[in-house]
PDB file of N, CA and C in Angstrom:
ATOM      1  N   UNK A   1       0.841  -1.181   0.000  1.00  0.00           N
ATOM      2  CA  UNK A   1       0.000   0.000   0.000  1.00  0.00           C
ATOM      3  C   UNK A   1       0.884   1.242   0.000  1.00  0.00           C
ATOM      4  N   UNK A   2       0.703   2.100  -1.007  1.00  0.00           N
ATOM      5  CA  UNK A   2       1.355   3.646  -1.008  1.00  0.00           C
ATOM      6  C   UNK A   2       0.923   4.285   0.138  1.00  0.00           C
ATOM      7  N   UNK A   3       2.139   5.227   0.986  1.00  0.00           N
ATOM      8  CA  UNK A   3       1.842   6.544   1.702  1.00  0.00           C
ATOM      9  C   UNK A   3       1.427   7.309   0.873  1.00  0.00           C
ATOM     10  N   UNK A   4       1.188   7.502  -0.239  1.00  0.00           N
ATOM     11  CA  UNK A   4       0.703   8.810  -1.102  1.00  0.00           C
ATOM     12  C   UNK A   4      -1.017   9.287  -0.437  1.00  0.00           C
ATOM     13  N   UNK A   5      -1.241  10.065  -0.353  1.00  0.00           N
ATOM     14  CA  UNK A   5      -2.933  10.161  -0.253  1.00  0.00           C
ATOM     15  C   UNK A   5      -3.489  10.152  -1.700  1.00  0.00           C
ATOM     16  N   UNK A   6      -5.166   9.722  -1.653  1.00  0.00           N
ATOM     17  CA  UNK A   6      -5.386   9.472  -2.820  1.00  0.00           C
ATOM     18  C   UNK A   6      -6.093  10.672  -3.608  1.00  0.00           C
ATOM     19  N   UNK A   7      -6.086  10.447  -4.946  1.00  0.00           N
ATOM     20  CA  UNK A   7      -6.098  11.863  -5.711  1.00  0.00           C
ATOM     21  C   UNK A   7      -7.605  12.676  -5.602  1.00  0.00           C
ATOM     22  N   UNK A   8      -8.278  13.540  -5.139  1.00  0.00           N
ATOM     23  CA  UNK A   8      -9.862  14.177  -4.811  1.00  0.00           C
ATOM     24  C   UNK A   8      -9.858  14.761  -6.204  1.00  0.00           C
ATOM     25  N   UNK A   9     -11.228  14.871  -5.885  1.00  0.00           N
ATOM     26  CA  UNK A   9     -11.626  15.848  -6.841  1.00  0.00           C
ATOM     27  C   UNK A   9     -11.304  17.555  -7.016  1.00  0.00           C
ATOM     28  N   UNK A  10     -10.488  17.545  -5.455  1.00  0.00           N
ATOM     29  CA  UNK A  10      -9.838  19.465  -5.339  1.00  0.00           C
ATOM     30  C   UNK A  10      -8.942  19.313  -5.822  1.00  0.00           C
ATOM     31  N   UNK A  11      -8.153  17.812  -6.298  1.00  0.00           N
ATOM     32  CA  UNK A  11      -6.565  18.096  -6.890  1.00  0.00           C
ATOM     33  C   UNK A  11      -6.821  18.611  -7.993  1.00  0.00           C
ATOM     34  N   UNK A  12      -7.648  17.606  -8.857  1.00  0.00           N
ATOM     35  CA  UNK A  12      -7.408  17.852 -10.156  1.00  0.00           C
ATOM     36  C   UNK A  12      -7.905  19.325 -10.403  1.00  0.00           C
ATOM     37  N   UNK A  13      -9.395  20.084  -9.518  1.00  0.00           N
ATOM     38  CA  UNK A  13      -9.256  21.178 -10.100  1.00  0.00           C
ATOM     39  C   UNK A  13      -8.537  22.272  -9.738  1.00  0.00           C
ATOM     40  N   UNK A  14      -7.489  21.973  -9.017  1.00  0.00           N
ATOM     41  CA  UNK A  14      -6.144  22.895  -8.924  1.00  0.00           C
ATOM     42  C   UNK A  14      -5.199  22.557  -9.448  1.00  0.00           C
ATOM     43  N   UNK A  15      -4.964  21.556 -10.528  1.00  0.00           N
ATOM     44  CA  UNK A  15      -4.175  21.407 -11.632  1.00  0.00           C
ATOM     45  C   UNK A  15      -4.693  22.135 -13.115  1.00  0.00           C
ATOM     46  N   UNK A  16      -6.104  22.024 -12.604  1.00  0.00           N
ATOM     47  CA  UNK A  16      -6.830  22.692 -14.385  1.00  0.00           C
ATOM     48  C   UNK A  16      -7.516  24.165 -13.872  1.00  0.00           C
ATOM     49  N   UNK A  17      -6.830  24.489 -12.384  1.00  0.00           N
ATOM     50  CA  UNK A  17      -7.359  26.120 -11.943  1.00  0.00           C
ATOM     51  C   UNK A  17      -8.918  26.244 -12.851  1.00  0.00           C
ATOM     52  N   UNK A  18      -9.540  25.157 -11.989  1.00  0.00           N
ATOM     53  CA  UNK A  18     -10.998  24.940 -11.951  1.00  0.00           C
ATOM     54  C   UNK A  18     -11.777  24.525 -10.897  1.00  0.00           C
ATOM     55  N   UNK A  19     -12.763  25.269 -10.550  1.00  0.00           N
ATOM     56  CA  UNK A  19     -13.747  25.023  -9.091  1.00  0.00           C
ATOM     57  C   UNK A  19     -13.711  23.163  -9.368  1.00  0.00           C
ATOM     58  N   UNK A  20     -13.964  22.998  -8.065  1.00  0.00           N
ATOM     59  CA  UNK A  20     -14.254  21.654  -7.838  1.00  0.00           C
ATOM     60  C   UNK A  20     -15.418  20.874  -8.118  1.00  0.00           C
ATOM     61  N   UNK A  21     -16.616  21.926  -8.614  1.00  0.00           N
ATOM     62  CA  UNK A  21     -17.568  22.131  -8.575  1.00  0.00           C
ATOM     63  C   UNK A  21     -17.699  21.153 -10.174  1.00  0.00           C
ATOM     64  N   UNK A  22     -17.213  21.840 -11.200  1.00  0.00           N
ATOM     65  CA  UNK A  22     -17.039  21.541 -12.343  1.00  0.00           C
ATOM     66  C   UNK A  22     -16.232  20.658 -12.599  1.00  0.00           C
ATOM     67  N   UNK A  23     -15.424  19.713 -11.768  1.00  0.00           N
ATOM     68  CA  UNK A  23     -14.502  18.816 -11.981  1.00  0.00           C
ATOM     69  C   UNK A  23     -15.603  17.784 -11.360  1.00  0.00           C
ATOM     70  N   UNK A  24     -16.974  17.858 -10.782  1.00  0.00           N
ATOM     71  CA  UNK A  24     -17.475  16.753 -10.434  1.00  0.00           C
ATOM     72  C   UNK A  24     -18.786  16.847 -10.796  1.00  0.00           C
ATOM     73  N   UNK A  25     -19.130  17.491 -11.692  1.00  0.00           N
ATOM     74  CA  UNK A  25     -19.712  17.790 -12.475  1.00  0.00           C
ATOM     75  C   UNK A  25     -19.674  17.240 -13.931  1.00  0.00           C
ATOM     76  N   UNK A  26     -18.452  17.487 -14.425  1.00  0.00           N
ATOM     77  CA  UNK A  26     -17.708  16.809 -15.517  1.00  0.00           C
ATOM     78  C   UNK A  26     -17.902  15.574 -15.284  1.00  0.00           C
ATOM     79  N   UNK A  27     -17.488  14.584 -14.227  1.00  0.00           N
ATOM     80  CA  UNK A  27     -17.148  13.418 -13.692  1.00  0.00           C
ATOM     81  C   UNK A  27     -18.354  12.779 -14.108  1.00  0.00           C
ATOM     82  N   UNK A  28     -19.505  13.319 -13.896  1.00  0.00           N
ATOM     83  CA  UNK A  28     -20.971  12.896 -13.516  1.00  0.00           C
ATOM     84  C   UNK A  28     -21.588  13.429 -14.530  1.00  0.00           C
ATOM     85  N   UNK A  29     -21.030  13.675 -15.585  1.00  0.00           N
ATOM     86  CA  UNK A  29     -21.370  14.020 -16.970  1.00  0.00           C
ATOM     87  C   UNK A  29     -22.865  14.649 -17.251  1.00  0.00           C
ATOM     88  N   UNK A  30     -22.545  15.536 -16.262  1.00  0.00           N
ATOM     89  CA  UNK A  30     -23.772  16.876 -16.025  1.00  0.00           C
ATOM     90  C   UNK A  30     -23.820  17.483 -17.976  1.00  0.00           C
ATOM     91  N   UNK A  31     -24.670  17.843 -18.288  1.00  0.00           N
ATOM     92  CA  UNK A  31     -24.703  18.620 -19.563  1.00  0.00           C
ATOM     93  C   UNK A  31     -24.423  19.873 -19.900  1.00  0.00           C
ATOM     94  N   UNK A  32     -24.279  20.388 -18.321  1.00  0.00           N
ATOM     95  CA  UNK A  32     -23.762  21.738 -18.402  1.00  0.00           C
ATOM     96  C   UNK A  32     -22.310  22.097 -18.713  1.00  0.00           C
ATOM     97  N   UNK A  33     -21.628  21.154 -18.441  1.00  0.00           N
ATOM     98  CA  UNK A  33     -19.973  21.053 -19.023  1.00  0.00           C
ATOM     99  C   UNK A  33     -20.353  20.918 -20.403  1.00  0.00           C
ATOM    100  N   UNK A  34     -19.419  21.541 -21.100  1.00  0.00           N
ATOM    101  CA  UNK A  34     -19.087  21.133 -22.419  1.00  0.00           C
ATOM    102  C   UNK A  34     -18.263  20.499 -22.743  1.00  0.00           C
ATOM    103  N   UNK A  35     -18.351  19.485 -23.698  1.00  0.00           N
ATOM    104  CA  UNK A  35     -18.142  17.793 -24.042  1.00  0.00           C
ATOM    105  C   UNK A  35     -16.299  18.193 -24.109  1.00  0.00           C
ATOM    106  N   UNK A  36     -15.298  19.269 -24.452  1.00  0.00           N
ATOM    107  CA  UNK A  36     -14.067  19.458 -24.549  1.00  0.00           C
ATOM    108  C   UNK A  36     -13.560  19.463 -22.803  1.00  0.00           C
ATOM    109  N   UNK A  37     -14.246  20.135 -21.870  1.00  0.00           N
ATOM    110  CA  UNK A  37     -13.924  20.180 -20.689  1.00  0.00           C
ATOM    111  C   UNK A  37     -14.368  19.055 -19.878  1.00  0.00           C
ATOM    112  N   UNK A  38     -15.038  18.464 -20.198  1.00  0.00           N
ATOM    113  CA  UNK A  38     -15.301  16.688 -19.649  1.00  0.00           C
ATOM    114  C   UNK A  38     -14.002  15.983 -20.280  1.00  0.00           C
ATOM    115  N   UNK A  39     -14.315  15.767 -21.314  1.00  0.00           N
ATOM    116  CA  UNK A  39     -12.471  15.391 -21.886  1.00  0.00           C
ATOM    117  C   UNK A  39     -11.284  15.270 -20.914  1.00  0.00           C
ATOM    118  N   UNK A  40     -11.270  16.745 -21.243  1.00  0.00           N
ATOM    119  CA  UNK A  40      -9.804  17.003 -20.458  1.00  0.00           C
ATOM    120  C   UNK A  40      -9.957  16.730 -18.888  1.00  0.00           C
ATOM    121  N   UNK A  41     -11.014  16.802 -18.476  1.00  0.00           N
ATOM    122  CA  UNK A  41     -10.988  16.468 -16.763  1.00  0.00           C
ATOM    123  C   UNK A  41     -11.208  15.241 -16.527  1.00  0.00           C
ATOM    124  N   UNK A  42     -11.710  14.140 -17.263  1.00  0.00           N
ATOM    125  CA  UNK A  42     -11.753  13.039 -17.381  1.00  0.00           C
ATOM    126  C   UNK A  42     -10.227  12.540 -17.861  1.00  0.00           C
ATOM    127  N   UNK A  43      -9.190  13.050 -18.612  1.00  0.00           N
ATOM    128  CA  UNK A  43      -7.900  12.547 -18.989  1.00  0.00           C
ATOM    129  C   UNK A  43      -7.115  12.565 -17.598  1.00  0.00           C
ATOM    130  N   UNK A  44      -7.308  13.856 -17.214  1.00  0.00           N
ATOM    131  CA  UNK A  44      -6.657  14.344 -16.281  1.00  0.00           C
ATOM    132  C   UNK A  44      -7.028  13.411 -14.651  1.00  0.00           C
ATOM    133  N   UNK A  45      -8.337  13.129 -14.832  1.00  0.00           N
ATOM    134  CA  UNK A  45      -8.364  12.180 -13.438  1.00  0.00           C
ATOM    135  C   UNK A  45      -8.072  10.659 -14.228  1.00  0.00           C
ATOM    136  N   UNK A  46      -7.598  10.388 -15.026  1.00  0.00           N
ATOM    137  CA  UNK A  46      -6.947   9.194 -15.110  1.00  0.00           C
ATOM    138  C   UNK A  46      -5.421   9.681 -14.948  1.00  0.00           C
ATOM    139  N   UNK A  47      -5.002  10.451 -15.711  1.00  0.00           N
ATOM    140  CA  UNK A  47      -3.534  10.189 -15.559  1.00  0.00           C
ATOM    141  C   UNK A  47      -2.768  10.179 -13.856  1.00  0.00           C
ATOM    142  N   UNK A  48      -4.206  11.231 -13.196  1.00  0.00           N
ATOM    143  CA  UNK A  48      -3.709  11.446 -11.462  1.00  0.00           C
ATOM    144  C   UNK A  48      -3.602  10.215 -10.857  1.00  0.00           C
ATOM    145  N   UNK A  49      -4.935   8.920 -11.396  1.00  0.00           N
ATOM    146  CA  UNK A  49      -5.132   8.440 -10.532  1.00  0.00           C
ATOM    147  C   UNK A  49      -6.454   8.347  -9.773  1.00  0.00           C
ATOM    148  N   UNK A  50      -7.631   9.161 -10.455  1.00  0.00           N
ATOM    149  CA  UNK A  50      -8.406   9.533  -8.845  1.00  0.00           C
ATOM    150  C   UNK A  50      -9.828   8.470  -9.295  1.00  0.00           C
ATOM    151  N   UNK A  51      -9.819   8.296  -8.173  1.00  0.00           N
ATOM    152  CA  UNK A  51     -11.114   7.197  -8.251  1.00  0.00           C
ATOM    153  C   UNK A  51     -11.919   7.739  -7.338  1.00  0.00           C
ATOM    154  N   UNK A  52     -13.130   7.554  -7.053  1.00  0.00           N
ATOM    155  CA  UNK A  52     -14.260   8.283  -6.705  1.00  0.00           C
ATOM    156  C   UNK A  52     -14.366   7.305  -5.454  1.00  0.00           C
ATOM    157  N   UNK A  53     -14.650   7.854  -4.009  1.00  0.00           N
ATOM    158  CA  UNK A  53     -14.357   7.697  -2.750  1.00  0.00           C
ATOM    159  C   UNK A  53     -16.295   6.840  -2.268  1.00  0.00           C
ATOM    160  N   UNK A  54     -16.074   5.392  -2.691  1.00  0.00           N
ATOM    161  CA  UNK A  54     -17.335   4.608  -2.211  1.00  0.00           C
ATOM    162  C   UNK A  54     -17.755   5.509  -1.083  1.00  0.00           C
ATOM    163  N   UNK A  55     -17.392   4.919   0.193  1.00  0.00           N
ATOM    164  CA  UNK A  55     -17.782   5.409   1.161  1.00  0.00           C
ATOM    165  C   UNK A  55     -18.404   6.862   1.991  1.00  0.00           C
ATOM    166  N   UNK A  56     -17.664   7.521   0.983  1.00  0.00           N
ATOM    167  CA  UNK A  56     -18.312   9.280   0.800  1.00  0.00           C
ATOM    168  C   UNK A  56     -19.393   9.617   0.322  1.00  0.00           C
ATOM    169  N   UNK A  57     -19.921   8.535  -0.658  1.00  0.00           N
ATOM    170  CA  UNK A  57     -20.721   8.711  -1.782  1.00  0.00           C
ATOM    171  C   UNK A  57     -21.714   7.476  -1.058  1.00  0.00           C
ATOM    172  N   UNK A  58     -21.935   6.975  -0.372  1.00  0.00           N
ATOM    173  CA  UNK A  58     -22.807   6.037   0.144  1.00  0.00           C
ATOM    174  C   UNK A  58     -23.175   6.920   1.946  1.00  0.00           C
ATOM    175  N   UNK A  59     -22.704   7.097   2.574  1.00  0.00           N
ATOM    176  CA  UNK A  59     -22.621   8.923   3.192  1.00  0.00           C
ATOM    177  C   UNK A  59     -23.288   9.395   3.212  1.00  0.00           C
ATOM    178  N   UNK A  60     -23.505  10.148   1.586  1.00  0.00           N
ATOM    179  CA  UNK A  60     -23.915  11.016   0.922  1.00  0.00           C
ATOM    180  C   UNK A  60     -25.659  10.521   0.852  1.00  0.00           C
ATOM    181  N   UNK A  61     -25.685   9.459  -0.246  1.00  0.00           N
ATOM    182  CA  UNK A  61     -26.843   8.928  -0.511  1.00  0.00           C
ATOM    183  C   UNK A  61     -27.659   8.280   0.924  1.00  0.00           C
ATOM    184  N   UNK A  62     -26.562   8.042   1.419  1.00  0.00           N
ATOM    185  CA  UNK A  62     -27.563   6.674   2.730  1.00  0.00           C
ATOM    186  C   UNK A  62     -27.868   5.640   2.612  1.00  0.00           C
ATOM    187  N   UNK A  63     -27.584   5.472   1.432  1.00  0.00           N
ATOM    188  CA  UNK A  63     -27.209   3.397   0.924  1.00  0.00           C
ATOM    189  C   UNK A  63     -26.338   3.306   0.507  1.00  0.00           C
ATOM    190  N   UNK A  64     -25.900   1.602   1.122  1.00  0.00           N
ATOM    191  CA  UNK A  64     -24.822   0.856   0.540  1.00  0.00           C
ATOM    192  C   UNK A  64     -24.527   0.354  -0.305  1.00  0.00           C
ATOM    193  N   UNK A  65     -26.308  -0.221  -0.750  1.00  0.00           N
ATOM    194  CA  UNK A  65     -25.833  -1.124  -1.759  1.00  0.00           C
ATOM    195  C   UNK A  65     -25.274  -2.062  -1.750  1.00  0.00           C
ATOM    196  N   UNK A  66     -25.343  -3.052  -0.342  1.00  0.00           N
ATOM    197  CA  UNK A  66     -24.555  -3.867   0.194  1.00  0.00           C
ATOM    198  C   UNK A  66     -25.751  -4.739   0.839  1.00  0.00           C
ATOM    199  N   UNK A  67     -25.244  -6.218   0.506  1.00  0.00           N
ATOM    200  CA  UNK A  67     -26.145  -7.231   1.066  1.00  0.00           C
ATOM    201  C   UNK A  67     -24.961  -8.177   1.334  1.00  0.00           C
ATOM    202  N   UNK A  68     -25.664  -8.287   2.810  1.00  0.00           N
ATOM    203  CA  UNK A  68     -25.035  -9.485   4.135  1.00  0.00           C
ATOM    204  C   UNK A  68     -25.727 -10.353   4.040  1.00  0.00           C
ATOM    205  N   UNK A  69     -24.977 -11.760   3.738  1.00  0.00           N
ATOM    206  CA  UNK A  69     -25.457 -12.996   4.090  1.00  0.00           C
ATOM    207  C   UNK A  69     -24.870 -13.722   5.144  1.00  0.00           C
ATOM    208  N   UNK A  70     -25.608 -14.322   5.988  1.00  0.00           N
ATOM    209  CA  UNK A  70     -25.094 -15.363   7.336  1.00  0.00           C
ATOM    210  C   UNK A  70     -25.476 -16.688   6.738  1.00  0.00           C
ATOM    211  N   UNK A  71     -24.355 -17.534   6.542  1.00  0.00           N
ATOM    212  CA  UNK A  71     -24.557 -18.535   6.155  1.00  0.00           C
ATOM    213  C   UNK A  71     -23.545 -20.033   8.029  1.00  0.00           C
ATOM    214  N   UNK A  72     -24.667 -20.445   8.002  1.00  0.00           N
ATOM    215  CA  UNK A  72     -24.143 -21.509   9.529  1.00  0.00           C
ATOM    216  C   UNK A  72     -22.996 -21.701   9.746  1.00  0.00           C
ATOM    217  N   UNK A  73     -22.383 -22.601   8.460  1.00  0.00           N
ATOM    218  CA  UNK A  73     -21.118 -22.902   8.609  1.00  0.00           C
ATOM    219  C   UNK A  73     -20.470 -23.284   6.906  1.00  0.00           C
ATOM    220  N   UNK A  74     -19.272 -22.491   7.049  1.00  0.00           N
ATOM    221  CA  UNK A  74     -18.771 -22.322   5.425  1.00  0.00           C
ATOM    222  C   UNK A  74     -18.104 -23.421   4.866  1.00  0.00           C
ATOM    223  N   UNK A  75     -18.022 -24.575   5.946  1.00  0.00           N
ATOM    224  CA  UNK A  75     -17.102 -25.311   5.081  1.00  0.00           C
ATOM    225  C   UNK A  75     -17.888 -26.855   4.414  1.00  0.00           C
ATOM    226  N   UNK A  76     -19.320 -26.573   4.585  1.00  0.00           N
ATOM    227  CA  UNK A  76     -19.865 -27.175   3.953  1.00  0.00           C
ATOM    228  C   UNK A  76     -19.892 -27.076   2.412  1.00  0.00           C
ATOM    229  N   UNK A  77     -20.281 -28.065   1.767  1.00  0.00           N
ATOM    230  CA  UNK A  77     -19.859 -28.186   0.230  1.00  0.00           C
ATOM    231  C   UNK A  77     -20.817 -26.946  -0.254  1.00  0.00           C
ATOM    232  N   UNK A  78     -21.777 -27.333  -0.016  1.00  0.00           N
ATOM    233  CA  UNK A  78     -23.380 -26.376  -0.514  1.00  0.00           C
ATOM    234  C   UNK A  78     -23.001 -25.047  -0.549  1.00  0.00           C
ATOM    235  N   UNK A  79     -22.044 -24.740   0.432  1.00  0.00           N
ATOM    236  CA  UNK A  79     -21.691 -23.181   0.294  1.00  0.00           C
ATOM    237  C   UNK A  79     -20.118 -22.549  -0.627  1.00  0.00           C
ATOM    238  N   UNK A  80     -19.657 -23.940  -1.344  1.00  0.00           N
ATOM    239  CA  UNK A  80     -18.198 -23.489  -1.860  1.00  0.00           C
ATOM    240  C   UNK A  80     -18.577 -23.115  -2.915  1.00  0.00           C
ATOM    241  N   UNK A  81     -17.603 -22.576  -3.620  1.00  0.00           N
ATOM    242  CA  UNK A  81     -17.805 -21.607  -4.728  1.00  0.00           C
ATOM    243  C   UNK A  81     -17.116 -22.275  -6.097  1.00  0.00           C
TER     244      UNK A  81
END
């Protein structure tokens, strides 16, 4: 695992001296960006690195999107994969 921290959405728009606003906006391919500035902020969060933070975004919404199963005991056949 890298010490680096991982890349936000404030990096990239202080690499393209652009609100953050519009860098996640772009991301989420709002229509109000125009299709050249989605581009480039979309190149630009690949070349950084930045991947969009699950847990912030589930937070946000209030679901996980996540289903728990309890199964008795795993080392029965019925349950191998």
């Amino acid at each position: 695992m890298s010490n680096q921290a991982e890349t936000t959405i404030h990096d990239i728009a202080k690499k393209l001296n652009l609100s953050a606003s519009t860098v996640s906006r772009a991301l989420n391919d709002n229509p109000v960006i125009s299709e050249p500035t989605r581009n480039l902020i979309k190149r630009i969060a690949v070349e950084m690195g930045y991947r969009p933070n699950t847990l912030a975004a589930n937070l946000r919404t209030k679901r996980t999107n996540t289903i728990g199963v309890i199964v008795p005991l795993i080392n029965r056949h019925f349950f191998r994969w």
